[in-house]
PDB file of N, CA and C in Angstrom:
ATOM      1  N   UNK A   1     114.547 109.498 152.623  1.00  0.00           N
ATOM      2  CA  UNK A   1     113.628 110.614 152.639  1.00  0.00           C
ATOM      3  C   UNK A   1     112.335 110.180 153.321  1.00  0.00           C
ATOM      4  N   UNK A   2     111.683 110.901 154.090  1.00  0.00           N
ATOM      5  CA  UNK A   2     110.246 110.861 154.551  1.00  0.00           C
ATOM      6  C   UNK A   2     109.697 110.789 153.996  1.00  0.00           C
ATOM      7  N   UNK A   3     107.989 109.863 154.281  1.00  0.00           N
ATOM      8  CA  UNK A   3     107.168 109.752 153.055  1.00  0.00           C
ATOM      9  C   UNK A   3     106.554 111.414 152.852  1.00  0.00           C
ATOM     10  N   UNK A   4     106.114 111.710 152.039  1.00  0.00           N
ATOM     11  CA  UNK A   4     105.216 113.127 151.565  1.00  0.00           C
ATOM     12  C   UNK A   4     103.749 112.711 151.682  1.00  0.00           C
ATOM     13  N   UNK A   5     103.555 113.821 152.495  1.00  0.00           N
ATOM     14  CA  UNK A   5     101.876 113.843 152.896  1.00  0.00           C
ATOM     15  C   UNK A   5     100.902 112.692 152.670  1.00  0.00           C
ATOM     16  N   UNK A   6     101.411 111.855 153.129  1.00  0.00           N
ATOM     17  CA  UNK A   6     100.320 110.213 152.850  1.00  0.00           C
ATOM     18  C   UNK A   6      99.268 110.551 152.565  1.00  0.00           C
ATOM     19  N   UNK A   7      98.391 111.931 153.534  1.00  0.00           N
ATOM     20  CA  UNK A   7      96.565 111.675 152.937  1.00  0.00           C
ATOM     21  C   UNK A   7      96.456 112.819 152.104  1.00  0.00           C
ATOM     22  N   UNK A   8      97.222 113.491 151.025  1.00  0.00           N
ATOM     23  CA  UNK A   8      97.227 113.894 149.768  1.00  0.00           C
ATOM     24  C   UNK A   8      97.537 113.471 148.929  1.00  0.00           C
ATOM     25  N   UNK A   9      96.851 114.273 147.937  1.00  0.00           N
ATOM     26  CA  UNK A   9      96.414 113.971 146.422  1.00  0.00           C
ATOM     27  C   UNK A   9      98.196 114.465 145.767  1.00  0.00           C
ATOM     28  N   UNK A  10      98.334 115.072 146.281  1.00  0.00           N
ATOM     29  CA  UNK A  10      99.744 115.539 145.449  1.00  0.00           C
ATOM     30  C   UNK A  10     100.402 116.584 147.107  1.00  0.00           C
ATOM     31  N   UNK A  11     102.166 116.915 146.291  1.00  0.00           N
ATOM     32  CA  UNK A  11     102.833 117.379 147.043  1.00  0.00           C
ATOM     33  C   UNK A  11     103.059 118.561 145.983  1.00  0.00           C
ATOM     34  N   UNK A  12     102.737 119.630 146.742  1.00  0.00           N
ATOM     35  CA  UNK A  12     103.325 121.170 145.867  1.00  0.00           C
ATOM     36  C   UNK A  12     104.653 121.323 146.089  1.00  0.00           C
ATOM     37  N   UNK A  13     104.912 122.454 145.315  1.00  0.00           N
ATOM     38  CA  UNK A  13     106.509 122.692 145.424  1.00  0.00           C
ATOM     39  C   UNK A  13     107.471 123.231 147.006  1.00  0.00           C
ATOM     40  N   UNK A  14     106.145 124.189 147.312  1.00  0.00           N
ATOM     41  CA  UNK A  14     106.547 124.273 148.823  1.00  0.00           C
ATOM     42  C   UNK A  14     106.769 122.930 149.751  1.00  0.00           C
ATOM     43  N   UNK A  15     105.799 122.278 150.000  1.00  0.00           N
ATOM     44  CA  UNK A  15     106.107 120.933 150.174  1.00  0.00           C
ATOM     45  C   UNK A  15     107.429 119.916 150.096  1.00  0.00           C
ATOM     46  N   UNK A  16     107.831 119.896 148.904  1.00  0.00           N
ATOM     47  CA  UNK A  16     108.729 119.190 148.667  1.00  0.00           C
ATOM     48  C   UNK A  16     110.148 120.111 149.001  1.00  0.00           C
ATOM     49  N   UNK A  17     110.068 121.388 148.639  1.00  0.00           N
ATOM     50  CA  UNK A  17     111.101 122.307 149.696  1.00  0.00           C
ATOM     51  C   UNK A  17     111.301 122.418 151.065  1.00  0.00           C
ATOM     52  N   UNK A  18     109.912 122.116 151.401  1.00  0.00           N
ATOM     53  CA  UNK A  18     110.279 121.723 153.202  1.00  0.00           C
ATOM     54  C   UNK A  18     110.938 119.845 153.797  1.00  0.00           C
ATOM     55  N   UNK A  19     110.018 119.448 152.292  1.00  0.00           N
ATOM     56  CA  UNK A  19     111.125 118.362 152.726  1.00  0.00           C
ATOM     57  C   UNK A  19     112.953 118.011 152.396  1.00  0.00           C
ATOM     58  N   UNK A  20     113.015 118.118 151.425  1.00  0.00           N
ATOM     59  CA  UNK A  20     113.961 118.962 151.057  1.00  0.00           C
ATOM     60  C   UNK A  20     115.196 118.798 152.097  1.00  0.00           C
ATOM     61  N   UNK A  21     114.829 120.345 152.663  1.00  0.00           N
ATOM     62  CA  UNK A  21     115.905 121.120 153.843  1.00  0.00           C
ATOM     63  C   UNK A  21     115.736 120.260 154.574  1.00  0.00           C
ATOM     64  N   UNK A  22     114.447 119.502 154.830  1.00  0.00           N
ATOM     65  CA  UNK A  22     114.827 118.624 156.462  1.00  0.00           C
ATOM     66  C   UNK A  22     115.195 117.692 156.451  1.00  0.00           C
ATOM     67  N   UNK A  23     115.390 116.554 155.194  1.00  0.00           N
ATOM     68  CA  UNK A  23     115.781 115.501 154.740  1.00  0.00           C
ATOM     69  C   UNK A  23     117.392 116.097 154.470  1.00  0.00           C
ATOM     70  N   UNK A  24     117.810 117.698 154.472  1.00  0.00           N
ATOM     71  CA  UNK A  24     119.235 117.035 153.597  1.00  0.00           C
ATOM     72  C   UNK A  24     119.921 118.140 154.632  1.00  0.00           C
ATOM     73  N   UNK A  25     118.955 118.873 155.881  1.00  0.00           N
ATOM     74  CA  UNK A  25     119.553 119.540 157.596  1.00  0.00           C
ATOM     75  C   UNK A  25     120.191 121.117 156.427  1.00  0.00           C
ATOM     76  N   UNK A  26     119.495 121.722 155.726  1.00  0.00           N
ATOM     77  CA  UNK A  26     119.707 122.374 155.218  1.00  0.00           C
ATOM     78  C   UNK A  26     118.400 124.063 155.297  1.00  0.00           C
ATOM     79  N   UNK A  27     118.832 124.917 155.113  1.00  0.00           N
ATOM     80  CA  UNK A  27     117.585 126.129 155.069  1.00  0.00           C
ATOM     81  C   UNK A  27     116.566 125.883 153.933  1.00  0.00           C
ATOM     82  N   UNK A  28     115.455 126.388 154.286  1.00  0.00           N
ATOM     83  CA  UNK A  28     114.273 126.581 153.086  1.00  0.00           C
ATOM     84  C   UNK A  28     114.570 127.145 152.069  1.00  0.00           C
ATOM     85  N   UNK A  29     115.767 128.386 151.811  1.00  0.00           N
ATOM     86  CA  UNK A  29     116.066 129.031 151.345  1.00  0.00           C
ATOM     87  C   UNK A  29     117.416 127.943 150.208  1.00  0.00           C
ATOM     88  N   UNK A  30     118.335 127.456 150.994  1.00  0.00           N
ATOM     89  CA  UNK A  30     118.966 126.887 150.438  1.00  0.00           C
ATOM     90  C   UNK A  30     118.140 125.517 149.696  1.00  0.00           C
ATOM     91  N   UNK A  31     117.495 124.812 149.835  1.00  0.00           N
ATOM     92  CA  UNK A  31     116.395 124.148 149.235  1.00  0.00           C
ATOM     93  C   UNK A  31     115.854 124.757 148.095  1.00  0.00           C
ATOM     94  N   UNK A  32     115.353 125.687 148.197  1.00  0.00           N
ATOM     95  CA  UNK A  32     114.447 126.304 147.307  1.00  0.00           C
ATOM     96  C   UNK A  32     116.107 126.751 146.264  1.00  0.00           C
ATOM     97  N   UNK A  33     116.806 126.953 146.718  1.00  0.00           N
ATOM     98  CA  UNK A  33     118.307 127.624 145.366  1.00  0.00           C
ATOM     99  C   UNK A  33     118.518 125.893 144.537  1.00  0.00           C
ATOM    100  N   UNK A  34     118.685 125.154 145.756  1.00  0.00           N
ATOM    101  CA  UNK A  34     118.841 123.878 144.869  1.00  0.00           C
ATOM    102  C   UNK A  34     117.902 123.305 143.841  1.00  0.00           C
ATOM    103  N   UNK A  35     116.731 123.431 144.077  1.00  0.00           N
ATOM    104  CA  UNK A  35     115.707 122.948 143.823  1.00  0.00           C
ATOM    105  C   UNK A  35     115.474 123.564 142.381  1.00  0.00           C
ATOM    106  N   UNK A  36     115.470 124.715 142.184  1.00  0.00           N
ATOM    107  CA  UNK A  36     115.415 125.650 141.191  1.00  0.00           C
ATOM    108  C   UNK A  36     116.332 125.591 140.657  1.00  0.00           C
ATOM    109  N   UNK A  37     117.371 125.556 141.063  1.00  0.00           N
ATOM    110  CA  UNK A  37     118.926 125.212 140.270  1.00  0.00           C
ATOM    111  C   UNK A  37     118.785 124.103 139.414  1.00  0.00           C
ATOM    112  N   UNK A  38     117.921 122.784 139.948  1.00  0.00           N
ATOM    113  CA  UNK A  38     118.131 121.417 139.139  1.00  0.00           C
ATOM    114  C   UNK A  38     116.825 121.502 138.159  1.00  0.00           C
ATOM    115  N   UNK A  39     116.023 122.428 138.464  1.00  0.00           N
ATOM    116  CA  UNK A  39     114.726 122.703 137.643  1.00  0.00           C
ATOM    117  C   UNK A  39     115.177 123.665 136.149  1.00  0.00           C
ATOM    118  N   UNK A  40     116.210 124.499 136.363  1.00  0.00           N
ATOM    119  CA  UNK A  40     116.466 125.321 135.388  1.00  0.00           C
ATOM    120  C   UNK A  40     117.798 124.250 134.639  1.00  0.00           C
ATOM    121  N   UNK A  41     118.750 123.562 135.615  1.00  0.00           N
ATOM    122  CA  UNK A  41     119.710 122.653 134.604  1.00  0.00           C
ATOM    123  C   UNK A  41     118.625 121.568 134.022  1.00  0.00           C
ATOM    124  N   UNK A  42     117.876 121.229 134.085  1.00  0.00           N
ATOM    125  CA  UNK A  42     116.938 120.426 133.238  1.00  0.00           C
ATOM    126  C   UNK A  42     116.390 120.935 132.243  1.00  0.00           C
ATOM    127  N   UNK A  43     115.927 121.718 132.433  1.00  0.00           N
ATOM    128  CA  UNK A  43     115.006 122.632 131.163  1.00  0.00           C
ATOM    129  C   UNK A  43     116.211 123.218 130.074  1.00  0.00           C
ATOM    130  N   UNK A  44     117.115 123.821 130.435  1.00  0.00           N
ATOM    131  CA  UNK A  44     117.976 123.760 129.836  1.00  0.00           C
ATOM    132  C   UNK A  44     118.721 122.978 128.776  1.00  0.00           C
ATOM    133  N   UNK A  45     119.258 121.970 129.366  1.00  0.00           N
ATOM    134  CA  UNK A  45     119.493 121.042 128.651  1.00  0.00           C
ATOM    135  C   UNK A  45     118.161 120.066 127.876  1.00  0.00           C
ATOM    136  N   UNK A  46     116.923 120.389 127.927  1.00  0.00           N
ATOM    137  CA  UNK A  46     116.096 119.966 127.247  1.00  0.00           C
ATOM    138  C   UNK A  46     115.881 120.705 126.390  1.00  0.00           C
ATOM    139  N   UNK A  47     115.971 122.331 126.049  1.00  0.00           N
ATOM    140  CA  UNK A  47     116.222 123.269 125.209  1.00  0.00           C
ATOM    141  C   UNK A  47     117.055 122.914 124.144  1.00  0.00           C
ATOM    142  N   UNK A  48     118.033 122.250 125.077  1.00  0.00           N
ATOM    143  CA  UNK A  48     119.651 121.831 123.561  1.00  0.00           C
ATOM    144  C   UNK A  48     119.001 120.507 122.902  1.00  0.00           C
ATOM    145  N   UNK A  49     117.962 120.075 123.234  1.00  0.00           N
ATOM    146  CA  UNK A  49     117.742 118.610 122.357  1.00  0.00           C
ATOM    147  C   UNK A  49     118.665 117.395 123.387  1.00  0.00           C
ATOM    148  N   UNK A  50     119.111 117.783 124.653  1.00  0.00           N
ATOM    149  CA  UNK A  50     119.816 116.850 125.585  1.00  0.00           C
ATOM    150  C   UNK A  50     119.009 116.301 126.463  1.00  0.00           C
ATOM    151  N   UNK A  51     119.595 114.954 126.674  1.00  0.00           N
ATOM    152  CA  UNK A  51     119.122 113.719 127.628  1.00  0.00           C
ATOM    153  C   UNK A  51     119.379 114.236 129.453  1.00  0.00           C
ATOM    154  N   UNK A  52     119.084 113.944 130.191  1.00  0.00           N
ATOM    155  CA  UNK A  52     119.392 114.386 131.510  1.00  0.00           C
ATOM    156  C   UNK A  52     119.160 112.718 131.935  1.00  0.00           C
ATOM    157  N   UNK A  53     119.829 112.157 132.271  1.00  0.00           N
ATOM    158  CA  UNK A  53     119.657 110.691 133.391  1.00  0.00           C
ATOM    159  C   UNK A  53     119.772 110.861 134.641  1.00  0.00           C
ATOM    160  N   UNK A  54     119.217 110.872 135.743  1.00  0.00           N
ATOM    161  CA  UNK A  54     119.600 110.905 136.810  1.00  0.00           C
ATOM    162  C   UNK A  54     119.841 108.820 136.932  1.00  0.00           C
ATOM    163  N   UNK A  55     120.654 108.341 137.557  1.00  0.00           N
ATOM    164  CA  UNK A  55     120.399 106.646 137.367  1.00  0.00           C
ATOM    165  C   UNK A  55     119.939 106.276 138.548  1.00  0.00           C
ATOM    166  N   UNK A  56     118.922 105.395 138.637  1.00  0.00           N
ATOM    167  CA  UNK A  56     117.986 105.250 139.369  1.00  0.00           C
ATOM    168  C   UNK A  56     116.530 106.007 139.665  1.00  0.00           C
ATOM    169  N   UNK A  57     116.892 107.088 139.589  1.00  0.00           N
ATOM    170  CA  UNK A  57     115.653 107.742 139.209  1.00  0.00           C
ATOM    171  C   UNK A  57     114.598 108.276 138.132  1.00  0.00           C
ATOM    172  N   UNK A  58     115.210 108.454 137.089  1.00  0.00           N
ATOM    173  CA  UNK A  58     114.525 108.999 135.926  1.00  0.00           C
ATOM    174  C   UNK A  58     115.457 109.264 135.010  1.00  0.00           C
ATOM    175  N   UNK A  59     114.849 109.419 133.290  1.00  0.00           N
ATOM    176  CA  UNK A  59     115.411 110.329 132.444  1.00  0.00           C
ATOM    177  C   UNK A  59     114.656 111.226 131.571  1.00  0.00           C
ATOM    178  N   UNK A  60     115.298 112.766 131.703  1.00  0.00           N
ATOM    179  CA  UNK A  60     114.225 113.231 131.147  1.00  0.00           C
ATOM    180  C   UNK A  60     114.431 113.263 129.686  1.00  0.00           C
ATOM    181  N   UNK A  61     113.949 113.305 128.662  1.00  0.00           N
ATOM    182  CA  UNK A  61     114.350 113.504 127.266  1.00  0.00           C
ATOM    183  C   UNK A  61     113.037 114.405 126.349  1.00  0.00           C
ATOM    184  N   UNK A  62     113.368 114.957 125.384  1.00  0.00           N
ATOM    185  CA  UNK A  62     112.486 115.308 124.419  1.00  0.00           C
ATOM    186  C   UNK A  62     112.487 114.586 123.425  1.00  0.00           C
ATOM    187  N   UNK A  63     110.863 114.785 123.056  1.00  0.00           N
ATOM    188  CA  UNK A  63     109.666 113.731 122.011  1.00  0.00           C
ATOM    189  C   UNK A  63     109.788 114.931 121.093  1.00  0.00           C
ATOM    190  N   UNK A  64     109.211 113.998 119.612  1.00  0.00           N
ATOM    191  CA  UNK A  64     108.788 114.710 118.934  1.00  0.00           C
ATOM    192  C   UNK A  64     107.318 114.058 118.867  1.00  0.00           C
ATOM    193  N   UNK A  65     105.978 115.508 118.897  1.00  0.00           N
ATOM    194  CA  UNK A  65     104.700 114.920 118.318  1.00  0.00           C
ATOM    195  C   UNK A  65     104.592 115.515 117.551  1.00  0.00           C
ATOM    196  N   UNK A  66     104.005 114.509 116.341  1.00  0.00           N
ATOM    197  CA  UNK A  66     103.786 114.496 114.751  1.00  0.00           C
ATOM    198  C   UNK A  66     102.240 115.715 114.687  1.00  0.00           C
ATOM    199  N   UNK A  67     102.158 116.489 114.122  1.00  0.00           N
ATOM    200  CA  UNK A  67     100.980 116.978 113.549  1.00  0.00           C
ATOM    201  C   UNK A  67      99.760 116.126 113.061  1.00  0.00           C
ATOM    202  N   UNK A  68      98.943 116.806 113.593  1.00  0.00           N
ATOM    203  CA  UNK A  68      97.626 116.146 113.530  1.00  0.00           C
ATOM    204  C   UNK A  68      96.258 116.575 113.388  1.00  0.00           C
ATOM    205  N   UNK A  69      95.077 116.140 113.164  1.00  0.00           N
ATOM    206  CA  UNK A  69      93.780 116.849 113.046  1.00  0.00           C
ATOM    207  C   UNK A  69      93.419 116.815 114.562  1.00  0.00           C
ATOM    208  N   UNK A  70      92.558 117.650 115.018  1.00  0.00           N
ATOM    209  CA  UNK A  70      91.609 117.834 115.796  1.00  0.00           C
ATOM    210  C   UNK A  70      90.362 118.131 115.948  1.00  0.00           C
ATOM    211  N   UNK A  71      89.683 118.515 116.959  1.00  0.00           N
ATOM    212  CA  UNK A  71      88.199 119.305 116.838  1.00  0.00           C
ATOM    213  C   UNK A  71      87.966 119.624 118.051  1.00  0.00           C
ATOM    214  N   UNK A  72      86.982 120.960 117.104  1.00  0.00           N
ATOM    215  CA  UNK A  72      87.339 122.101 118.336  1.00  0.00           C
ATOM    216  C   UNK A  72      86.131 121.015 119.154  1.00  0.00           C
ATOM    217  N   UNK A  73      85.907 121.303 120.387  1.00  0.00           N
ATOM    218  CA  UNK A  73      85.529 120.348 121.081  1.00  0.00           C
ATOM    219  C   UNK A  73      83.246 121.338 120.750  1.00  0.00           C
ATOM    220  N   UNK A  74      83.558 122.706 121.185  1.00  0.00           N
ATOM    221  CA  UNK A  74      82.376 123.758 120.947  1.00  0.00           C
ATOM    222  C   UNK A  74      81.700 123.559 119.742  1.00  0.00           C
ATOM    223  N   UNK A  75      82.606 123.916 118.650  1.00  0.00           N
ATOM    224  CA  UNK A  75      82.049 123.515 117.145  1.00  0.00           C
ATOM    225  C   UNK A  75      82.463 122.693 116.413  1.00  0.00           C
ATOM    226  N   UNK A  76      82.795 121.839 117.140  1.00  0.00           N
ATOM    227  CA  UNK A  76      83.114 120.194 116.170  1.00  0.00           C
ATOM    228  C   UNK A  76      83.934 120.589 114.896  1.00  0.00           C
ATOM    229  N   UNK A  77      84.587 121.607 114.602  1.00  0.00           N
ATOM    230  CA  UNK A  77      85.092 121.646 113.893  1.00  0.00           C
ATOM    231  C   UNK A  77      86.575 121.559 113.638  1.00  0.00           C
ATOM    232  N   UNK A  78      86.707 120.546 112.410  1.00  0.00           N
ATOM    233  CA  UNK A  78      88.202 119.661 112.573  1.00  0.00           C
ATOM    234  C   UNK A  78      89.841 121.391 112.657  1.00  0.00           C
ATOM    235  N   UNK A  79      90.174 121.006 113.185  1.00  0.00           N
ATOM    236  CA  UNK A  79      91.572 121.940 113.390  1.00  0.00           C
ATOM    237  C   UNK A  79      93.129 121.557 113.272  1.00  0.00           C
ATOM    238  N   UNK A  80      94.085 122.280 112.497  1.00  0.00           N
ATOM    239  CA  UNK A  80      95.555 121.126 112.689  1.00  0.00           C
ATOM    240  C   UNK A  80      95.966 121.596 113.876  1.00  0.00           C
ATOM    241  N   UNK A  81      96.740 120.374 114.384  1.00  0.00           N
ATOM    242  CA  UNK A  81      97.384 120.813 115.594  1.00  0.00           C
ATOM    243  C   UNK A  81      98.920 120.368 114.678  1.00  0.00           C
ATOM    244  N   UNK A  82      99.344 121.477 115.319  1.00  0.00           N
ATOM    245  CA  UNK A  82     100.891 121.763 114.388  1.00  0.00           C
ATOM    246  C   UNK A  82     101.941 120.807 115.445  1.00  0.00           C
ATOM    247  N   UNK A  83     102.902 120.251 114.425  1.00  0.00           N
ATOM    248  CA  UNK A  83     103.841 119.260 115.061  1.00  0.00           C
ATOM    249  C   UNK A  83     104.341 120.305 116.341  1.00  0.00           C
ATOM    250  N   UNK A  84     104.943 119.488 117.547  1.00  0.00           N
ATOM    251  CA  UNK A  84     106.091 120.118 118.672  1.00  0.00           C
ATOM    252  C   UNK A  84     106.666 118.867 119.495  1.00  0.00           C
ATOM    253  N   UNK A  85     107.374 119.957 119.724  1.00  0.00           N
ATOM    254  CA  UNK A  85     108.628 119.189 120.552  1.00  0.00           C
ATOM    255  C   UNK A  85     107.419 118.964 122.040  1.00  0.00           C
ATOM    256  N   UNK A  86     108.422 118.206 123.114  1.00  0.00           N
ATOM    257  CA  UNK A  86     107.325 117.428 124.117  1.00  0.00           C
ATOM    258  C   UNK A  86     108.319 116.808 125.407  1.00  0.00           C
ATOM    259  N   UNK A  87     108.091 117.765 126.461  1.00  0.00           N
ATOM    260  CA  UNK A  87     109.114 116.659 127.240  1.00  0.00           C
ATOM    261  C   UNK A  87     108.593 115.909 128.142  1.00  0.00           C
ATOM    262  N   UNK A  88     109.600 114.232 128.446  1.00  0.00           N
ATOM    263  CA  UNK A  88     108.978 113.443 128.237  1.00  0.00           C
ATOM    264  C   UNK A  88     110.224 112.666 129.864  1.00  0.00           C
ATOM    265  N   UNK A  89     109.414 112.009 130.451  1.00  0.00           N
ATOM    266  CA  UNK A  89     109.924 111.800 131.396  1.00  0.00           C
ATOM    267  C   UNK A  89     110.034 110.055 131.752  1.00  0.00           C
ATOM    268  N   UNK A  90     110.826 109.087 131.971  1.00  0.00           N
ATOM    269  CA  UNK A  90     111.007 107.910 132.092  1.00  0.00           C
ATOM    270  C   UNK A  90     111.073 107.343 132.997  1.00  0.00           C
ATOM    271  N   UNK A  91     110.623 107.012 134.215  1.00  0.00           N
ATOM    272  CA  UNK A  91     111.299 106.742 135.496  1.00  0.00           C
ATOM    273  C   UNK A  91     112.263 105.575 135.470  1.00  0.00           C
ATOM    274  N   UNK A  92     113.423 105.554 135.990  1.00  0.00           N
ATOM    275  CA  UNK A  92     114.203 104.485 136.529  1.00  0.00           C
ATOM    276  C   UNK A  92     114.061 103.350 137.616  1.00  0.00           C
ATOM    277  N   UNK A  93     114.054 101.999 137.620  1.00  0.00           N
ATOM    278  CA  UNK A  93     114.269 100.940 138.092  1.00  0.00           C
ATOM    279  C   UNK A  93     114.171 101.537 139.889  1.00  0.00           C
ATOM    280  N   UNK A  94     115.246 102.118 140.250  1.00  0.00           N
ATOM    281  CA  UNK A  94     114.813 102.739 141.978  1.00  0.00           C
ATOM    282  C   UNK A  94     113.835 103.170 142.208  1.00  0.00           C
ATOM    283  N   UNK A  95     113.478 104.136 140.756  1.00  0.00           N
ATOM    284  CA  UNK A  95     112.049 104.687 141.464  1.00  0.00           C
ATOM    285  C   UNK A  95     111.002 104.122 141.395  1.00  0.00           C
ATOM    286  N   UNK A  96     110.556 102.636 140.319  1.00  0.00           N
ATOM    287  CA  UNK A  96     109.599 102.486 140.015  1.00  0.00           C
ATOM    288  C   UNK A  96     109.760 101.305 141.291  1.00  0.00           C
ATOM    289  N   UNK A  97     110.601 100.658 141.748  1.00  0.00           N
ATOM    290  CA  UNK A  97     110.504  99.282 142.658  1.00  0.00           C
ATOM    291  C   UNK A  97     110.298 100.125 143.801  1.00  0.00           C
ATOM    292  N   UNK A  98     110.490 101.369 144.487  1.00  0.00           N
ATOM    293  CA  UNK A  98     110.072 102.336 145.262  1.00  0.00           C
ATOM    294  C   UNK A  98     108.744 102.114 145.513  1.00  0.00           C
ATOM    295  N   UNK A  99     108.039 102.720 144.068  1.00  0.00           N
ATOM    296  CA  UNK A  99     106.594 102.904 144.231  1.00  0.00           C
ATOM    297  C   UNK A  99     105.954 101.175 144.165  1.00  0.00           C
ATOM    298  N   UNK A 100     106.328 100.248 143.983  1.00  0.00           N
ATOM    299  CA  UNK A 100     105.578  98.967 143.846  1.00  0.00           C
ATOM    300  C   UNK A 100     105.877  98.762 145.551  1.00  0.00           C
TER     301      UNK A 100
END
């Protein structure tokens, strides 16, 4: 794959759809079906309480965070923040020797 925009701060979703199609000689359109396709089988299966591994690249999984105090930040006043679920992302060995 081509590097993504070297003198930005981040790559938007359009972005990564144009790279995408040109990295895999495919339409914007078909990009954008895939793309969304692997965005909704993820979330999905993070819905069921399921692991997603891609190997080498990542795994996504859901956390549980424990309930806790807070404060409101305006009136300092303490607040619970109620336990939730949390998804939680791992990168894999390819991707992290990638980025080093």
């Amino acid at each position: 794959m081509a590097h993504l925009s070297s003198n930005e701060a981040h790559v938007n979703k359009t972005e990564l759809i144009e790279e995408i199609a040109k990295s895999a000689d495919i339409t914007k359109a078909s990009a954008t079906r895939a793309l969304d396709a692997m965005i909704e089988a993820v979330t999905t299966s993070l819905q069921k309480n399921d692991t997603v591994t891609l190997v080498g690249f990542g795994t996504f999984s859901v956390g549980e965070r424990a309930a806790r105090t807070g404060r409101n930040p305006r009136t300092k006043e303490a607040i619970k923040i109620e336990a939730q679920r949390v998804p939680k992302f791992k990168a894999g060995k390819a991707l992290k020797d990638a980025v080093n």
